[in-house]
N, C-alpha and C. Protein backbone atom coordinates (compact mmCIF):
# COMPACT_ATOMS: atom_id res chain seq x y z
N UNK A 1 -150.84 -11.33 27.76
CA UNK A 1 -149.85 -12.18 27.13
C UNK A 1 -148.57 -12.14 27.99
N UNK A 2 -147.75 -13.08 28.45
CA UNK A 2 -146.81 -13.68 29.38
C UNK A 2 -145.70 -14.08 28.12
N UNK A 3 -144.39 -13.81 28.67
CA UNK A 3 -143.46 -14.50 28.29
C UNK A 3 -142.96 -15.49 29.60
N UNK A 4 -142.81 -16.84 28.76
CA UNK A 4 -142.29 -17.55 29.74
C UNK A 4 -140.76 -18.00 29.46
N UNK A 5 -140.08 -18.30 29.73
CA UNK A 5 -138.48 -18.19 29.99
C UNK A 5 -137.83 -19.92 30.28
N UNK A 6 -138.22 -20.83 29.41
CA UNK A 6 -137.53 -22.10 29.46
C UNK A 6 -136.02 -21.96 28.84
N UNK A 7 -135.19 -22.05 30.62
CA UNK A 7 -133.71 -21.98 30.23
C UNK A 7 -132.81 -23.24 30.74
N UNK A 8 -132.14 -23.85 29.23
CA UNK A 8 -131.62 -24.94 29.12
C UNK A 8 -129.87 -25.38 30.04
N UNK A 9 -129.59 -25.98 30.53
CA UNK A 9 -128.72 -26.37 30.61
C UNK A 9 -127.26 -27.10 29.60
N UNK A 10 -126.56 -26.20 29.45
CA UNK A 10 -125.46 -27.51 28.28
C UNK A 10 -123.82 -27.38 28.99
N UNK A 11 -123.53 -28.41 29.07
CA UNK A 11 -121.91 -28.59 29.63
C UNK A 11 -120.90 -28.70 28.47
N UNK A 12 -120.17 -28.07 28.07
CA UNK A 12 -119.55 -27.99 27.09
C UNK A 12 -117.91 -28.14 27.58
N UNK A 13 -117.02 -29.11 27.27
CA UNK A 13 -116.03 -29.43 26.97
C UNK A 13 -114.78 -28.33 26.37
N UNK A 14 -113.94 -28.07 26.74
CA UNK A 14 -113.03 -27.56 26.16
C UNK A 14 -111.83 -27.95 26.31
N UNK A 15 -110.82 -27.72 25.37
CA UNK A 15 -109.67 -28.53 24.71
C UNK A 15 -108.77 -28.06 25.99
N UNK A 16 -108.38 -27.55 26.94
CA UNK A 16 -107.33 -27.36 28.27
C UNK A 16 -108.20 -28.02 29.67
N UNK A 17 -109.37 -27.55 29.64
CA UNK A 17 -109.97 -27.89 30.93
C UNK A 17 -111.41 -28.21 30.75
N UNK A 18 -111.94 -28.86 32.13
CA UNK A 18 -113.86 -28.80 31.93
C UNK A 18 -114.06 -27.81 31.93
N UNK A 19 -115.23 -26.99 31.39
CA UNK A 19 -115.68 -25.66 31.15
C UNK A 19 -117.36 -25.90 31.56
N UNK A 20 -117.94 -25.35 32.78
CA UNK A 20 -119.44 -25.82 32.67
C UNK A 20 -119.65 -24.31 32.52
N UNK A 21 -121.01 -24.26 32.19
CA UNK A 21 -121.31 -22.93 31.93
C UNK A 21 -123.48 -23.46 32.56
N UNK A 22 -123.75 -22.90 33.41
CA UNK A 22 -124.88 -23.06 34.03
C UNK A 22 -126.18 -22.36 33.79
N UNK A 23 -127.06 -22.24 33.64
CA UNK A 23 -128.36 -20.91 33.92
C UNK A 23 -128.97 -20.91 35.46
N UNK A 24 -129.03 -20.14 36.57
CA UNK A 24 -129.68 -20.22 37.55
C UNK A 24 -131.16 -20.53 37.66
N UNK A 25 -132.33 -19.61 37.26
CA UNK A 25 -133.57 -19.80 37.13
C UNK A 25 -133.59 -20.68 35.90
N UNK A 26 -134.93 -21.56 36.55
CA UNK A 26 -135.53 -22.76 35.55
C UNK A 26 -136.12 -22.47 34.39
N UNK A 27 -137.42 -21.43 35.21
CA UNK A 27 -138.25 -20.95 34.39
C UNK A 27 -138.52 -19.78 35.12
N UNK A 28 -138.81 -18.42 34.01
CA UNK A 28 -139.57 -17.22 34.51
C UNK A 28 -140.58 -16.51 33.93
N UNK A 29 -141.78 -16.11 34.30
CA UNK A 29 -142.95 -15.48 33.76
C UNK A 29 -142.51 -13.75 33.33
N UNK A 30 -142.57 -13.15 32.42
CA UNK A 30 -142.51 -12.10 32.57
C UNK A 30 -143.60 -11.03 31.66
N UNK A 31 -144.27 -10.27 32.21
CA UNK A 31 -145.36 -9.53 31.91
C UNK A 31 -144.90 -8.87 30.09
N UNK A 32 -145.38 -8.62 29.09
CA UNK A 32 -144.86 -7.81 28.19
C UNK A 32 -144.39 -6.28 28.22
N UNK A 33 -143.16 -5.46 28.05
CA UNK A 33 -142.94 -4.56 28.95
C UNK A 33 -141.66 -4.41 30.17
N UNK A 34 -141.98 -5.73 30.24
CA UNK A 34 -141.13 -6.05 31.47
C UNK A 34 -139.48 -6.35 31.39
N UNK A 35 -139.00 -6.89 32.61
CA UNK A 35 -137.78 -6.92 32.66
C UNK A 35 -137.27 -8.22 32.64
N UNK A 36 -135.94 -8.70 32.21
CA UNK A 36 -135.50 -10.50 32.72
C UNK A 36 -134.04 -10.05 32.14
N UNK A 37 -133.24 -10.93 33.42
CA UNK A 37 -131.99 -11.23 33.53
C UNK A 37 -131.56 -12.52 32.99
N UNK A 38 -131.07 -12.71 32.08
CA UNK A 38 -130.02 -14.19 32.06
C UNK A 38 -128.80 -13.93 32.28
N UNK A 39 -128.35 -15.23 33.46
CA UNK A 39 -126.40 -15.31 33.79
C UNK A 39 -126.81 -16.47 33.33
N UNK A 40 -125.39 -16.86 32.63
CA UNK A 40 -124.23 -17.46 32.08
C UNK A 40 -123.13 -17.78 33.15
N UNK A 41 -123.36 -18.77 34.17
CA UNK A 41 -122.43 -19.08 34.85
C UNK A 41 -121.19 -20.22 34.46
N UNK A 42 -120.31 -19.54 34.79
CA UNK A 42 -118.85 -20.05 34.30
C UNK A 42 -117.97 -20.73 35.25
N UNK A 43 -117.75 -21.79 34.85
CA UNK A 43 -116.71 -22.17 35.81
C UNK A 43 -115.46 -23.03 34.95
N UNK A 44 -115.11 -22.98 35.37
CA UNK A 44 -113.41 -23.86 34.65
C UNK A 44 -112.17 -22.59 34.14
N UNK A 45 -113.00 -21.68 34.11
CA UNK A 45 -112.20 -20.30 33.04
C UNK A 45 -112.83 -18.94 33.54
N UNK A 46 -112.53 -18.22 33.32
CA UNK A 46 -112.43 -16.83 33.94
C UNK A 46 -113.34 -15.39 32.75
N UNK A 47 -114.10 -15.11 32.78
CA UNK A 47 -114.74 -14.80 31.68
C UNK A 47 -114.15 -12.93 31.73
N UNK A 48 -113.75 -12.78 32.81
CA UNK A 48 -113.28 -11.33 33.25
C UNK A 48 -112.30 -10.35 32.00
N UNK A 49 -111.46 -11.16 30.93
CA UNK A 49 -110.79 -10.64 30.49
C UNK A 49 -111.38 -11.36 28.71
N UNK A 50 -111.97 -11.68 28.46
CA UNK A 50 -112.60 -12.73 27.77
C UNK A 50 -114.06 -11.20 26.61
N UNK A 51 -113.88 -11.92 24.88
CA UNK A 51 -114.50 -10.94 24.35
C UNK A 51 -116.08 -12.33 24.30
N UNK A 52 -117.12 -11.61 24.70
CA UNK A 52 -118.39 -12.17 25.15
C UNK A 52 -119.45 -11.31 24.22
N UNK A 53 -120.61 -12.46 23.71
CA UNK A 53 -121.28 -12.24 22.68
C UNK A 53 -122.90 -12.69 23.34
N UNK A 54 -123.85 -12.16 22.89
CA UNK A 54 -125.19 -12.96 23.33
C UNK A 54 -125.38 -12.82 21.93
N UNK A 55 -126.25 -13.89 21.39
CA UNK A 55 -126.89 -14.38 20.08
C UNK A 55 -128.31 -14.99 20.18
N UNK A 56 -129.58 -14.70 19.59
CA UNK A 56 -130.27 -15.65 19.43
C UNK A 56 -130.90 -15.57 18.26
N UNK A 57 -132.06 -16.77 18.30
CA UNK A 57 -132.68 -17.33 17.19
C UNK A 57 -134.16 -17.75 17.33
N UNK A 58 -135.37 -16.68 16.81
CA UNK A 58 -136.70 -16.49 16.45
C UNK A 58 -136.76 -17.65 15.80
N UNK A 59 -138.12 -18.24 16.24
CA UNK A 59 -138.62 -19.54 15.96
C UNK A 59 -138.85 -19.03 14.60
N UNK A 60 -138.13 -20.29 13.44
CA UNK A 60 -138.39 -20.24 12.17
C UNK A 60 -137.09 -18.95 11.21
N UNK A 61 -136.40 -18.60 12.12
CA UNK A 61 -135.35 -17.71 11.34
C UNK A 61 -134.05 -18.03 11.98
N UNK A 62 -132.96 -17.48 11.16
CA UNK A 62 -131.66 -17.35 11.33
C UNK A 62 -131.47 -16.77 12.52
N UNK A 63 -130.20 -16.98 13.05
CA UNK A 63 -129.56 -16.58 14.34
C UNK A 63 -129.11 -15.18 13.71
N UNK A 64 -129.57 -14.35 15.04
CA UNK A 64 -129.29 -13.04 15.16
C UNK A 64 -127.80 -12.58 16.05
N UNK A 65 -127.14 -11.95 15.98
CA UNK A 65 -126.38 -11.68 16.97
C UNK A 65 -127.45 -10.35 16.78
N UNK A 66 -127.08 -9.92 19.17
CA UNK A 66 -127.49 -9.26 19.50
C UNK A 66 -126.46 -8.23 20.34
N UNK A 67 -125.56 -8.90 20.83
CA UNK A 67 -124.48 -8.03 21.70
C UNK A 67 -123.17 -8.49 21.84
N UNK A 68 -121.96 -7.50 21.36
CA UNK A 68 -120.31 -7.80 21.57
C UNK A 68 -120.59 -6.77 23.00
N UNK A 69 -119.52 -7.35 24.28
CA UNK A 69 -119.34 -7.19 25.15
C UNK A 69 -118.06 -8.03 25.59
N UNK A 70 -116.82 -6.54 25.60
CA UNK A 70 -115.63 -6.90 26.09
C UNK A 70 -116.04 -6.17 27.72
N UNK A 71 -116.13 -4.68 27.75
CA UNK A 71 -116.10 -3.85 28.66
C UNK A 71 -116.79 -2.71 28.31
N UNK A 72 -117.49 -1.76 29.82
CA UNK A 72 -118.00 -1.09 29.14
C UNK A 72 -117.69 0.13 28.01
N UNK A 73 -116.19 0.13 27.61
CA UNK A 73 -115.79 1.22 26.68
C UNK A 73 -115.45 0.16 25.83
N UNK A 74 -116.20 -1.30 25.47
CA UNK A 74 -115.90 -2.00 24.62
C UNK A 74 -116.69 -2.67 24.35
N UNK A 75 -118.25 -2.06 23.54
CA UNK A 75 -119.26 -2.70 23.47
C UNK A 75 -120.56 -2.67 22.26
N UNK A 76 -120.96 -3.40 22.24
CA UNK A 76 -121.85 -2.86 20.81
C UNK A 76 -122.84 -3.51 20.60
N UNK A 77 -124.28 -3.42 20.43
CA UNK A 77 -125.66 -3.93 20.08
C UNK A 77 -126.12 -3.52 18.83
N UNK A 78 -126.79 -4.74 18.36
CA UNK A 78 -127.54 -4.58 17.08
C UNK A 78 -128.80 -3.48 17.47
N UNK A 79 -129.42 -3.26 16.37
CA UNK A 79 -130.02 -1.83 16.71
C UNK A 79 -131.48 -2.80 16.99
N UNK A 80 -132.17 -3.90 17.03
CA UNK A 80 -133.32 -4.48 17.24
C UNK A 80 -133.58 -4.73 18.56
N UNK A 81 -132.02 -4.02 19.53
CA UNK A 81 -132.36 -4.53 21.04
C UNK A 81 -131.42 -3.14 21.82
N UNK A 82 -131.08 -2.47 21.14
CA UNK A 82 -130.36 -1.16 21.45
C UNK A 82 -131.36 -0.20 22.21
N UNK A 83 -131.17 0.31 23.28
CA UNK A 83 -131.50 1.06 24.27
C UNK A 83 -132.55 0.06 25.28
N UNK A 84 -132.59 -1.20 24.84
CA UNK A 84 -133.23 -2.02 25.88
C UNK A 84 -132.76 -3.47 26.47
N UNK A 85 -131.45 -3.88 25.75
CA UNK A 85 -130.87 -5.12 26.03
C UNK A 85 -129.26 -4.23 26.68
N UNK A 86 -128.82 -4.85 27.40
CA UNK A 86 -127.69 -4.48 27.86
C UNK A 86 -126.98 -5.43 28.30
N UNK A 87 -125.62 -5.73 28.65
CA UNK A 87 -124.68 -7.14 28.93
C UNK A 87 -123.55 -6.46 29.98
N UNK A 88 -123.24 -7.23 30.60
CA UNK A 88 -122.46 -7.17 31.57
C UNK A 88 -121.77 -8.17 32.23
N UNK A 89 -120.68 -8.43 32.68
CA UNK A 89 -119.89 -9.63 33.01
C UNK A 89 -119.14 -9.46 34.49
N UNK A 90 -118.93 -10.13 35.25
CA UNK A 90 -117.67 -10.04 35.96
C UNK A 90 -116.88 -11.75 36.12
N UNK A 91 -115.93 -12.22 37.08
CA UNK A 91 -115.01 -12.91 36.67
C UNK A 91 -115.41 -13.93 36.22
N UNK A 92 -116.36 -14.33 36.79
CA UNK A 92 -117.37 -15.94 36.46
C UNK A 92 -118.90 -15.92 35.68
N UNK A 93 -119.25 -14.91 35.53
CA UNK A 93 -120.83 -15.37 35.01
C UNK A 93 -120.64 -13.70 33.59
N UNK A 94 -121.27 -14.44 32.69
CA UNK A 94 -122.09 -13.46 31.66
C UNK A 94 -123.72 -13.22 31.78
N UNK A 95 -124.07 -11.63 32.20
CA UNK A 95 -125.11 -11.30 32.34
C UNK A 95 -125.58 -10.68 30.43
N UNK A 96 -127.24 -10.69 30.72
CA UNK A 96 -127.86 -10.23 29.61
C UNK A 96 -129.01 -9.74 30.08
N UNK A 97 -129.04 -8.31 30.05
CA UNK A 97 -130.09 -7.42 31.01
C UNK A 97 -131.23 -7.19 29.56
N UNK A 98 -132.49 -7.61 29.92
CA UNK A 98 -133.40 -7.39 28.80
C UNK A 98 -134.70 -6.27 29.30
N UNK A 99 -135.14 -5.68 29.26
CA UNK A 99 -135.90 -4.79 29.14
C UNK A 99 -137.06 -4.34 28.49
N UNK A 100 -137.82 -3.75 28.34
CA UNK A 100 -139.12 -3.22 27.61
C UNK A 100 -139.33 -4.90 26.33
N UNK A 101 -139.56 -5.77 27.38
CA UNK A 101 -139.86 -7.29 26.19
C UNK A 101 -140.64 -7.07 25.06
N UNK A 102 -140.68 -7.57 24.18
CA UNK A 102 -141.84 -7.73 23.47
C UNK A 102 -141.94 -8.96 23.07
N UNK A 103 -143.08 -9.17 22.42
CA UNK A 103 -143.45 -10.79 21.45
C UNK A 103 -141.97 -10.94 20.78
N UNK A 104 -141.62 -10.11 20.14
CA UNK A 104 -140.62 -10.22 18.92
C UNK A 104 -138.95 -10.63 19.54
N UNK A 105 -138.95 -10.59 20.97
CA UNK A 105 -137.72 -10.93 21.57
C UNK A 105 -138.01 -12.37 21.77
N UNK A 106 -139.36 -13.48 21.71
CA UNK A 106 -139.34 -14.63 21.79
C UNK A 106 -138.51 -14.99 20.89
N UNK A 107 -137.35 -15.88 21.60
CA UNK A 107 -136.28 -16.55 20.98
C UNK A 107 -135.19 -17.45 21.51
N UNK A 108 -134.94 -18.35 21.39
CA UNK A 108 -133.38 -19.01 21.88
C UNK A 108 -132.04 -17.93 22.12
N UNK A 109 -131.89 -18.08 23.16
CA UNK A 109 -130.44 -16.79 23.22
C UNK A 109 -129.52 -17.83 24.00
N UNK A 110 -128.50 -17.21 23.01
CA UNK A 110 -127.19 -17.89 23.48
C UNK A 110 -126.44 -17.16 23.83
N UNK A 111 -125.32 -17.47 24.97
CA UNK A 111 -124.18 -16.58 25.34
C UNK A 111 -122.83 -17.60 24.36
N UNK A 112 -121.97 -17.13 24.28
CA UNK A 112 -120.37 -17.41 24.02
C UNK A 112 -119.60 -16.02 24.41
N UNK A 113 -118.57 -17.04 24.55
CA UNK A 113 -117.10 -16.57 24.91
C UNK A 113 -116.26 -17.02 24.03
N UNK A 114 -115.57 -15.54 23.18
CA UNK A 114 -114.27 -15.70 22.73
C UNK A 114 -112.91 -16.11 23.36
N UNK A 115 -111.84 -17.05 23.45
CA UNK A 115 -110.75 -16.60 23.53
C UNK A 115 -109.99 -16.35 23.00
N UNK A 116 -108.93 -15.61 22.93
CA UNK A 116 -108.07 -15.24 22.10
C UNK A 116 -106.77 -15.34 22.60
N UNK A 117 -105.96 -16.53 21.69
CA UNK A 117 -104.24 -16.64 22.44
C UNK A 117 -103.45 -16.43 20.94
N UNK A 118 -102.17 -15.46 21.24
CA UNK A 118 -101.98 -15.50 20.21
C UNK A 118 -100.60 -16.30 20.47
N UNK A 119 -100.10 -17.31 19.08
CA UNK A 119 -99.68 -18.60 19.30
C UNK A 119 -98.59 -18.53 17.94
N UNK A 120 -97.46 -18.04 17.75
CA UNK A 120 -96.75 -17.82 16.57
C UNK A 120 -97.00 -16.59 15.63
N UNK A 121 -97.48 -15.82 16.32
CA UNK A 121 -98.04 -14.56 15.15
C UNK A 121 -99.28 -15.26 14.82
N UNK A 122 -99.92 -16.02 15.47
CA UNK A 122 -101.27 -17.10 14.59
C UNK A 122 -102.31 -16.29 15.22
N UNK A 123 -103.66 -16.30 15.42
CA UNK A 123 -104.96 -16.12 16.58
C UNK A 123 -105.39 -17.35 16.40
N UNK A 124 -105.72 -18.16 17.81
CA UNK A 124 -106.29 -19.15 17.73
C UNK A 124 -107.60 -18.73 18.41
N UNK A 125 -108.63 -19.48 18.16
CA UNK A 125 -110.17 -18.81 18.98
C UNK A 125 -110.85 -20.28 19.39
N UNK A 126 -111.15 -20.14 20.44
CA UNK A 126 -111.81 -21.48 21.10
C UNK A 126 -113.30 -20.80 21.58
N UNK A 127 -114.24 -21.07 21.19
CA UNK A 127 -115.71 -20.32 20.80
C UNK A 127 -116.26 -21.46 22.31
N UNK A 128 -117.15 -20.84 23.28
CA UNK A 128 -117.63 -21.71 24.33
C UNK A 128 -119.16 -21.06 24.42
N UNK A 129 -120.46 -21.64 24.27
CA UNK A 129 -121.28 -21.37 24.17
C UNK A 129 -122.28 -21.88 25.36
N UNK A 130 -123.44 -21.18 25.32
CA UNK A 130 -124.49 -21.72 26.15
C UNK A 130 -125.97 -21.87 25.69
N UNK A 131 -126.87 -22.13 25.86
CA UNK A 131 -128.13 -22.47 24.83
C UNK A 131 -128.88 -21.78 26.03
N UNK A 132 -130.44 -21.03 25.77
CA UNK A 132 -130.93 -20.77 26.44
C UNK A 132 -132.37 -20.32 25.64
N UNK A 133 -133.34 -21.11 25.87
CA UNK A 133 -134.60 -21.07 25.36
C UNK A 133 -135.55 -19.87 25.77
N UNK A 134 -135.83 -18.80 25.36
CA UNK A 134 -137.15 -17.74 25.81
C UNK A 134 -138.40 -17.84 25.08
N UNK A 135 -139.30 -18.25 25.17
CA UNK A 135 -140.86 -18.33 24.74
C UNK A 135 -141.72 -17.79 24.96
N UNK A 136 -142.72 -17.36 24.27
CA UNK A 136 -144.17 -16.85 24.81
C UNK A 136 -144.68 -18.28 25.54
């Protein structure tokens, strides 16, 4: 049994500037067990200082969040991907390091980026997302 890795493209708009956000690989095979990287490439904005989330969603259920990732003394996983999903960022791309796969990680995973400006004593949050399909 193969996982195969159909990863989507979406250009998303944001209210100061264009914001594209890219996936490199098209498609990837990966053995069960095995390993797979998704980046989240960024351009228009700077993801370096930025609070970053991966999320996905099992065919037929609710969206899961899976990982908050500010830095590494600023970080936290749900326990369904803890000691085998890991995230990492630098100025332009959001990584999502996956590990020991199983059937049960087939799912849509999304990256977003928080920002946070604070604007009168207010928080304003401009949420920037990416879509990314994983399948058996």
């Amino acid at each position: 049994m193969f996982f195969t890795s159909s990863l989507l493209l979406l250009t998303v708009t944001c209210v100061h500037s264009q914001v594209v956000l890219t996936q490199s690989e098209g498609s990837v095979t990966v053995a069960p067990g095995g390993s797979l990287k998704l980046t989240c490439a960024c351009s228009g904005f700077s993801v370096g200082g930025a609070y970053t989330h991966w999320i996905r969603q099992a065919p037929g259920k609710g969206l899961e969040w899976i990982i908050y990732y500010y830095s590494d003394s600023y970080k936290s996983s749900a326990q369904s991907v803890q000691g085998r999903f890991t995230a990492s960022k630098d100025s332009s791309n959001l990584y999502l390091h996956m590990s020991q796969l199983k059937p049960e990680d087939t799912a849509v995973y999304y990256c977003a980026r928080d920002s946070l400006w604070w604007i009168s004593y207010r928080q304003l949050y401009n949420n920037i997302w990416l879509r990314m399909l994983v399948s058996i």
